[in-house]
Protein backbone atom coordinates (compact mmCIF):
# COMPACT_ATOMS: atom_id res chain seq x y z
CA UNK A 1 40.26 185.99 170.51
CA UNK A 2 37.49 188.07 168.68
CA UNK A 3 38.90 191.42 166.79
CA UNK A 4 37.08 193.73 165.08
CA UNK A 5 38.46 196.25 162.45
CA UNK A 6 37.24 198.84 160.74
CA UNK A 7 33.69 197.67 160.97
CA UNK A 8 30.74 200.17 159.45
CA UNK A 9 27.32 200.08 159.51
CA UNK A 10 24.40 202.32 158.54
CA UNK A 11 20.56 202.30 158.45
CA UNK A 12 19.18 204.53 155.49
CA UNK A 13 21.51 207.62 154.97
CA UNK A 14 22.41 207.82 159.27
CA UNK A 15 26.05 205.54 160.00
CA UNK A 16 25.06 204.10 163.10
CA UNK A 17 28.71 202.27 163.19
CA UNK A 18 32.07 204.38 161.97
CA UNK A 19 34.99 202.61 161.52
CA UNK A 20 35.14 200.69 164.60
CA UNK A 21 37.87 198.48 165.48
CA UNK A 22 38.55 196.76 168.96
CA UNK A 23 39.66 193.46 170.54
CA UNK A 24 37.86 191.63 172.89
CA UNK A 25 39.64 190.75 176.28
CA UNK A 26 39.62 187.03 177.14
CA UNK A 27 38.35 185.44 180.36
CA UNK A 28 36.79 189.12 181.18
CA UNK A 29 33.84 190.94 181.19
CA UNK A 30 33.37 193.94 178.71
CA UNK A 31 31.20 196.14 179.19
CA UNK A 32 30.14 198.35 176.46
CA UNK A 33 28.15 201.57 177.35
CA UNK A 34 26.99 205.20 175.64
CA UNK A 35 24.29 206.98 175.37
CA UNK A 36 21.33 206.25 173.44
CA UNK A 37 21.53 205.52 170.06
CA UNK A 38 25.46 205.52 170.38
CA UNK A 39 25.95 201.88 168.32
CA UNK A 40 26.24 199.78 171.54
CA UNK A 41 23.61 196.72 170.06
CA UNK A 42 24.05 196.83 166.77
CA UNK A 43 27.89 196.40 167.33
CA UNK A 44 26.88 193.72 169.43
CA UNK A 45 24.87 192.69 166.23
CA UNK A 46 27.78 192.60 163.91
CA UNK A 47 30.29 190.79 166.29
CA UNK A 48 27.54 188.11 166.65
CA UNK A 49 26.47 188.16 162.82
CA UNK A 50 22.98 188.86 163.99
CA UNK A 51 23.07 191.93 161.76
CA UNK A 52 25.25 192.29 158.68
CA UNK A 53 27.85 194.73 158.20
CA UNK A 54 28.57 197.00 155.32
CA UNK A 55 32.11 197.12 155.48
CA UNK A 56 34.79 195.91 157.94
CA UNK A 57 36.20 192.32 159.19
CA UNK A 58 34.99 190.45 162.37
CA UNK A 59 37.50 187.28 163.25
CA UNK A 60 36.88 184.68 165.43
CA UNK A 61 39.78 182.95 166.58
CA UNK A 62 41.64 183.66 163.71
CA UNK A 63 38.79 182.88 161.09
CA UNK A 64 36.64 185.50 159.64
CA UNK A 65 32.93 185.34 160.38
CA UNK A 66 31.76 185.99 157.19
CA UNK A 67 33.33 182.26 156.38
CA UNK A 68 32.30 180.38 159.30
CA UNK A 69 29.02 178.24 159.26
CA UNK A 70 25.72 179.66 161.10
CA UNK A 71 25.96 176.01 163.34
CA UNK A 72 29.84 176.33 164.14
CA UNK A 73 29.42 180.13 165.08
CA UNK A 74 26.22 178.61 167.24
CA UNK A 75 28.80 176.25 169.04
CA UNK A 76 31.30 179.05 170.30
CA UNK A 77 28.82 182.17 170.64
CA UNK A 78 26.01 182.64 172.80
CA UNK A 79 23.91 185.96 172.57
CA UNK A 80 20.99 187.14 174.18
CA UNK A 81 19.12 189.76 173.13
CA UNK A 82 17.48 192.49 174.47
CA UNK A 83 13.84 191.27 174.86
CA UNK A 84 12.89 187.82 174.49
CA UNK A 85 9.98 187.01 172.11
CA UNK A 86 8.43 183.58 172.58
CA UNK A 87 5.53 181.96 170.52
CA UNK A 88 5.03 179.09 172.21
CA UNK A 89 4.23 178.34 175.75
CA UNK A 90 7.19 176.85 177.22
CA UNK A 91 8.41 175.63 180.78
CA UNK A 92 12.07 175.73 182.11
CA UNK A 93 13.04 172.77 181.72
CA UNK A 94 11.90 173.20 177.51
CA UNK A 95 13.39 176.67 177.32
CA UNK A 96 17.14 175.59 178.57
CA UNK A 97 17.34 172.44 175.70
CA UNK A 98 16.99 174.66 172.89
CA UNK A 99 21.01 175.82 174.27
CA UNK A 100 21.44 172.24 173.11
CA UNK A 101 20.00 172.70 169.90
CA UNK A 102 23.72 173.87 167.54
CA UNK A 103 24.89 170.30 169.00
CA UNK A 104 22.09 167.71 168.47
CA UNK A 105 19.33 169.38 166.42
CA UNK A 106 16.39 168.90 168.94
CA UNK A 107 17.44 165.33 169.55
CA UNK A 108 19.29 165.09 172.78
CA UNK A 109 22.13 162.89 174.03
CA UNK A 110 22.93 161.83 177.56
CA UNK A 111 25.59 164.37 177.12
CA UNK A 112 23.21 166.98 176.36
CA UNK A 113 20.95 166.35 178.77
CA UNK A 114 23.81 166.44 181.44
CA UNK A 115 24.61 170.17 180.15
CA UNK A 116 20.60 171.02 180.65
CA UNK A 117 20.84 169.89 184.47
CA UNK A 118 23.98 171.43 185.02
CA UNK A 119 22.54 174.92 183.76
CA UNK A 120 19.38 174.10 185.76
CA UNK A 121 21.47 172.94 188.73
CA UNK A 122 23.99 176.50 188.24
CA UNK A 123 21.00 179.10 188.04
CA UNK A 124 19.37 177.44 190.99
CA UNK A 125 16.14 176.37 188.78
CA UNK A 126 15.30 173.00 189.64
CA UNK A 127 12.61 173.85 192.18
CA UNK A 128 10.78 175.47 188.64
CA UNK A 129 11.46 173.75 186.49
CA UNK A 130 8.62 172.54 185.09
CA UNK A 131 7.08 175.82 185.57
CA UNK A 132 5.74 178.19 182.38
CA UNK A 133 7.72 181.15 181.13
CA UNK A 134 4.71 183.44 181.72
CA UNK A 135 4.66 182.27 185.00
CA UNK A 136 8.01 183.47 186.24
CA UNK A 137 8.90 186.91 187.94
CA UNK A 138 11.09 188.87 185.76
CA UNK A 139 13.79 187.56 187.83
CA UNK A 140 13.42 184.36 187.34
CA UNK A 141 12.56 184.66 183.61
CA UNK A 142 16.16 186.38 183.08
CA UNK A 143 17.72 183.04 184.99
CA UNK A 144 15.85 181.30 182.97
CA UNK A 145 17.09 182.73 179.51
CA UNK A 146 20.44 182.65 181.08
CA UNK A 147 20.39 179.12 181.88
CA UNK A 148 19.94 178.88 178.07
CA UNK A 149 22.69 180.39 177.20
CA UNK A 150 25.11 178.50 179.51
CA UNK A 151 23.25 175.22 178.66
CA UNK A 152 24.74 176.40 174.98
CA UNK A 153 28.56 175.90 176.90
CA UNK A 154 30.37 178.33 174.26
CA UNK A 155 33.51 180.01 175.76
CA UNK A 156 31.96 183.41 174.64
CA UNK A 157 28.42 185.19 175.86
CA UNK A 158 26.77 188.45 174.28
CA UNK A 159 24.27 189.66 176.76
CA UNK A 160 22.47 192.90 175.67
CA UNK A 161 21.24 194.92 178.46
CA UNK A 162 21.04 191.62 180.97
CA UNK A 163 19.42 194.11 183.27
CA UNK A 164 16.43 195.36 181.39
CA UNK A 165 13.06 195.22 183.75
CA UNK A 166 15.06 194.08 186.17
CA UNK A 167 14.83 195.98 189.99
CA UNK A 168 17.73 196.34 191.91
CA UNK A 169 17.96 193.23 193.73
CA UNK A 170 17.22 190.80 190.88
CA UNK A 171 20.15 193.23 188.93
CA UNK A 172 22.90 192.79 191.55
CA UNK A 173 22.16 189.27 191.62
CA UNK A 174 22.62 189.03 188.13
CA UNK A 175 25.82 190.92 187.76
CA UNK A 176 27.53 188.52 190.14
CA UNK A 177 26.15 185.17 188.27
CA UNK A 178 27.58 186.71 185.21
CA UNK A 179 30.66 187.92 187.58
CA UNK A 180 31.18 183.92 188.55
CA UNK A 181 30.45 183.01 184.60
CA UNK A 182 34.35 184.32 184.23
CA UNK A 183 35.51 183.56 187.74
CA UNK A 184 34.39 179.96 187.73
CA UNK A 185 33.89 178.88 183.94
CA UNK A 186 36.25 180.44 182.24
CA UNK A 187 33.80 182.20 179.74
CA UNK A 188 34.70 185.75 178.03
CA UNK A 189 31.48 187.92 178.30
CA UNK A 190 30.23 190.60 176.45
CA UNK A 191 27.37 193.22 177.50
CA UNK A 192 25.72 196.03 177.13
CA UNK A 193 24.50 197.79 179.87
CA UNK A 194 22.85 201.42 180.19
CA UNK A 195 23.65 201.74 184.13
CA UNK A 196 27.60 202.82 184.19
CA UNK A 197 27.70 202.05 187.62
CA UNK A 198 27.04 198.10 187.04
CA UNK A 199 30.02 198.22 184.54
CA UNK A 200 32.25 199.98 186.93
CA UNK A 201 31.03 197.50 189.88
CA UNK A 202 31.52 193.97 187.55
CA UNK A 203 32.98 194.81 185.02
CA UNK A 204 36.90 194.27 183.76
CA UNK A 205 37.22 196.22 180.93
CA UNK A 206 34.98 199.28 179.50
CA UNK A 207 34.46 199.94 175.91
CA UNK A 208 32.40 203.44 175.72
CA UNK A 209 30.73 204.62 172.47
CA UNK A 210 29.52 207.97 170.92
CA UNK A 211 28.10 208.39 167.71
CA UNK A 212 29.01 205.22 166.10
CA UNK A 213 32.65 205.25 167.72
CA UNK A 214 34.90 204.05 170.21
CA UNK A 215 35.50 207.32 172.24
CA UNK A 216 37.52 204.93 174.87
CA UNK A 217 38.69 201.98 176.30
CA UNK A 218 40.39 200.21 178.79
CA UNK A 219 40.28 198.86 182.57
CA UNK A 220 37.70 200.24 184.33
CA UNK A 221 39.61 202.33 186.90
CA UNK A 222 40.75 204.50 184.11
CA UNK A 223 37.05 205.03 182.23
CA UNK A 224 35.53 205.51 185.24
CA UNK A 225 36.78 209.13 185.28
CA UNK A 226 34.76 212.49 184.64
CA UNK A 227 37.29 213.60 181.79
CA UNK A 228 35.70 210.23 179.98
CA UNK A 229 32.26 210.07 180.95
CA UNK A 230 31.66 214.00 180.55
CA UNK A 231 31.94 213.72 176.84
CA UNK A 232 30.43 210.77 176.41
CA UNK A 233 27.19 211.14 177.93
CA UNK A 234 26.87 215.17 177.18
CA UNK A 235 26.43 215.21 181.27
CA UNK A 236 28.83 216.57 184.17
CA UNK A 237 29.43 213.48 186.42
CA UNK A 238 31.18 213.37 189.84
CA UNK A 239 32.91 209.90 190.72
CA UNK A 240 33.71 208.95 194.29
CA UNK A 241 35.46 205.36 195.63
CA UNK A 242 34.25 203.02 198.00
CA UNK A 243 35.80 199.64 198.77
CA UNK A 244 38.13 199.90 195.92
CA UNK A 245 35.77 200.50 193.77
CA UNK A 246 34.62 204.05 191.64
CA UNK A 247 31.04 205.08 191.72
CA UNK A 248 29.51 207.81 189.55
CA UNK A 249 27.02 210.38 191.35
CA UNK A 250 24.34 211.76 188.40
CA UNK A 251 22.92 214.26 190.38
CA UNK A 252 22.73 217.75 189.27
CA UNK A 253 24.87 220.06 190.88
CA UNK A 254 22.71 223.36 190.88
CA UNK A 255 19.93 221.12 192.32
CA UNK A 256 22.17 219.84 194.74
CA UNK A 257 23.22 223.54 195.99
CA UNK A 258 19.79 224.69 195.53
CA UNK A 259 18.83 222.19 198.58
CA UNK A 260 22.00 222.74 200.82
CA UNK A 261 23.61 219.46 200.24
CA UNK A 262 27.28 219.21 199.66
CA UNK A 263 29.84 216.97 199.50
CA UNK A 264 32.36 215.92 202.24
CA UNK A 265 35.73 215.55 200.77
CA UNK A 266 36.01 213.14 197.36
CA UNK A 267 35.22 209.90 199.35
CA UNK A 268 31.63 207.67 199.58
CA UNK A 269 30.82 210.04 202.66
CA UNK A 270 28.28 212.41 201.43
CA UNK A 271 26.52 214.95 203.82
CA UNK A 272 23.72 216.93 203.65
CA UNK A 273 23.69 219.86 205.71
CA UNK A 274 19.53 220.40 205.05
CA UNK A 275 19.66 216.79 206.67
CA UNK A 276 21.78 217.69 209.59
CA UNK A 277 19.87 220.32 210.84
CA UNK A 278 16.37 219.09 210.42
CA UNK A 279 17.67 215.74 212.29
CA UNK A 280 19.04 218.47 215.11
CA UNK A 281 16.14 220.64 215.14
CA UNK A 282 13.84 217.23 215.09
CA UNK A 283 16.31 216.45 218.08
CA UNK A 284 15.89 219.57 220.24
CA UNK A 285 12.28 218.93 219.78
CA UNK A 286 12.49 215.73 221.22
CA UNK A 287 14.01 217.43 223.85
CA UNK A 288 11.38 219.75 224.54
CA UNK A 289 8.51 217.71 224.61
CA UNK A 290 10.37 215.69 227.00
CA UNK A 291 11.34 218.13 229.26
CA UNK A 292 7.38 219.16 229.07
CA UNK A 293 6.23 215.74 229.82
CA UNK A 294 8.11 215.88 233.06
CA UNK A 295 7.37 219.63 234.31
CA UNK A 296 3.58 217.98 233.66
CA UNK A 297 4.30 214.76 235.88
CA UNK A 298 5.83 217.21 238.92
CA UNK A 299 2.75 219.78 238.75
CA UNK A 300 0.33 216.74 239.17
């Protein structure tokens, strides 16, 4: 279990974390999301020991981080970061050892080894392997990173903003390899992502920030809500379900009315009525140049 309490963090005279205190959620995925500049990474810092803390307590499985060694944290953490910085050319194969690295130092074991295929084997990377970092799409360079950090086999991941570059199909495929990290391994994730509709989508739990606090918490049915998310990201939302599942429109409303669309009911069904009648009118003209064609076929 990893609890934080009353953790606080500043850079110059601006607290970028306020008292925060929260418990992580086991065999889940939390995601952790705010606007910009809210505290989302550098909390992520502090949990991880990345970045140091000026007050506050961050335990571990009942041992506090401040007295746990760099290697042991190495051996039940995994984080990745943001962007990736590399200064060496590297192929896939190179990149996923250094998970290996807290275990066996750059010296690896048939055992470690075995963990390198099996991450190869899990992202589906075998087939490029021995290809170069800078060679990869950006989709493939995130499986990559991520077949690092389950090479690493720790029973908890930090992954801030997983998503980042990524388009929309290389995203959804990478919110349900995470998704299968809990359903299948066991592990307890942590991320932060910007998109709030990701975290309702795959997520388990939702921590949301504002100005260096926890402004709420808990399952995701009950943050997905526009009494939460109003306040949180200074921005009217309107949240509809589909499948089981909310999703949060962030279209402006005036805009919206200022273009005849509305919204049918609070389901997924939305209608716009300046779409309706241009596909009608587009229909009646059909229609007409139809009934034309043939008045021109019985004069000839």
């Amino acid at each position: 279990m990893i609890e934080i309490k009353d953790v606080h963090q500043s850079y110059g005279k601006g607290k970028v974390l306020d008292g925060v205190s929260l418990r992580i959620k086991e065999n889940a995925i939390t995601a952790i999301v705010g606007a910009n500049g809210a505290g989302k990474s550098t909390l992520l810092g502090v949990i991880t020991r990345i970045l140091p803390m000026i007050s506050g307590e961050v335990f571990w499985d009942g041992f506090n981080l401040k007295q746990v060694k760099s290697r042991e944290i190495a051996k039940k953490i995994a984080v990745l970061k943001q962007t990736q910085s590399l200064n060496i050319r590297i192929n896939v194969a190179d990149l996923v050892e250094f998970g290996r690295f807290p275990y066996c130092g750059g010296r690896l074991s048939d055992a470690d080894k075995a963990k390198v295929e099996q991450a190869l084997d899990y992202m589906d990377l075998q087939l490029i392997r021995d290809k170069f970092i800078d060679e990869l799409s950006g989709g493939q360079r995130q499986r990559a990173f991520i077949a690092m950090i389950l090479a690493q086999d720790t029973p908890y991941i930090f992954l801030d903003e997983p998503l980042n570059n990524l388009d929309i199909k290389y995203s959804v495929e990478m919110m349900k390899i995470i998704r299968k990290f809990v359903t299948e391994l066991g592990k307890t994730i942590v991320l932060v992502l910007h998109d709030i509709n990701f975290a309702a989508a795959y997520a388990d739990y939702i921590v949301a920030m504002k100005d260096g606090k926890i402004a709420g918490e808990g399952p995701v049915l009950d943050m997905i809500s526009p009494e939460i998310l109003n306040g949180i990201f200074d921005h009217n939302f309107h949240i509809v379900e589909h499948d089981g599942k909310k999703v949060c429109l962030y279209y402006d409303n005036e805009s919206r009315r200022k273009h005849g669309g509305y919204t049918h009911n609070h389901d997924s069904e939305h209608v716009s009525r300046h779409g309706d009648e241009h596909a009608h009118n587009r229909g009646d003209g059909f229609a007409r140049r139809n009934d034309d064609k043939k008045g021109r076929r019985h004069t000839v």
